[in-house]
Protein backbone atom coordinates (compact mmCIF):
# COMPACT_ATOMS: atom_id res chain seq x y z
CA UNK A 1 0.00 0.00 0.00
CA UNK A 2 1.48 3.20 -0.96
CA UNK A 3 0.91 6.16 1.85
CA UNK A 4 0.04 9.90 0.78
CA UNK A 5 3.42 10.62 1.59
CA UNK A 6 5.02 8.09 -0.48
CA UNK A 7 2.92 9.16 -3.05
CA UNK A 8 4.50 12.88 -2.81
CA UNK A 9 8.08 11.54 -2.71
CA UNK A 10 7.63 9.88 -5.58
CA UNK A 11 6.27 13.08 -7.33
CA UNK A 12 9.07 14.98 -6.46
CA UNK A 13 11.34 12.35 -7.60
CA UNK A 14 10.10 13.02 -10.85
CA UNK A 15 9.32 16.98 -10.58
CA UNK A 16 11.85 18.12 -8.56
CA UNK A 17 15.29 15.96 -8.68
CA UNK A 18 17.34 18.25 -6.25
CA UNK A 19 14.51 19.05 -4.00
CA UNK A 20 14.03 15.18 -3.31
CA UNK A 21 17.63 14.43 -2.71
CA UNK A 22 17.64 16.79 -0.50
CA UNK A 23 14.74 15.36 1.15
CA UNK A 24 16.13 12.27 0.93
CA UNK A 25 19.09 13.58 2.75
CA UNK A 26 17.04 15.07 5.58
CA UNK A 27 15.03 11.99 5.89
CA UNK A 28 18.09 9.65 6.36
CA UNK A 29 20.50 11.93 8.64
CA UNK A 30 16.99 11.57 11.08
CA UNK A 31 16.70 8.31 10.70
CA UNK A 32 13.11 8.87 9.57
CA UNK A 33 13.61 5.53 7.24
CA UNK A 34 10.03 4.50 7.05
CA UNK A 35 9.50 8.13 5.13
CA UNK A 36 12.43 7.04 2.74
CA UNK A 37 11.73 7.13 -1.37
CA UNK A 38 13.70 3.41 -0.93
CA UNK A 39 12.52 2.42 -4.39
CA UNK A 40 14.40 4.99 -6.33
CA UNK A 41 16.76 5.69 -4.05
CA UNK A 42 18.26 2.21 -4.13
CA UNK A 43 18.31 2.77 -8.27
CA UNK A 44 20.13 6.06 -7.89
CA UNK A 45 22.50 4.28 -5.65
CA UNK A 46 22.46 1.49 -8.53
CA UNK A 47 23.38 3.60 -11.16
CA UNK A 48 25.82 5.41 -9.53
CA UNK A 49 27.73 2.04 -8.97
CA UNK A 50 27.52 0.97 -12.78
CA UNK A 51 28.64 4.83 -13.95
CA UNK A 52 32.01 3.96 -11.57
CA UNK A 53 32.14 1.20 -13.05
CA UNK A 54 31.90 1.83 -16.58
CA UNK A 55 34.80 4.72 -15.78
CA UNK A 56 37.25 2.87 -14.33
CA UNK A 57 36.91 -0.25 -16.67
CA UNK A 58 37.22 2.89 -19.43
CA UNK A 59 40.72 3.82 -17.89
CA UNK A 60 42.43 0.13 -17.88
């Protein structure tokens, strides 16, 4: 089941990219992790891993 709130972090995902990693930010530093975005969170974290890893496999 997807909360009201979830519902608005998931908008701003898509609306607002800076404003929800900043919120995302906020939300983890207070340990508020049941208000956590995890689903795209955990792909930002994703691709962030596999753009690493692309560059250093692009400087052997």
């Amino acid at each position: 089941m997807t909360t009201k709130l979830q519902k608005s972090q998931l908008n701003l995902y898509a609306t607002d990219y800076l404003k929800w990693i900043e919120t995302s930010v906020e939300k983890l530093k207070a340990r508020d992790y049941t208000n956590v975005d995890w689903e795209n969170l955990i792909e930002e974290i994703e691709d962030m891993a596999r753009r690493e890893r692309r560059r250093l496999e692009s400087k052997r």
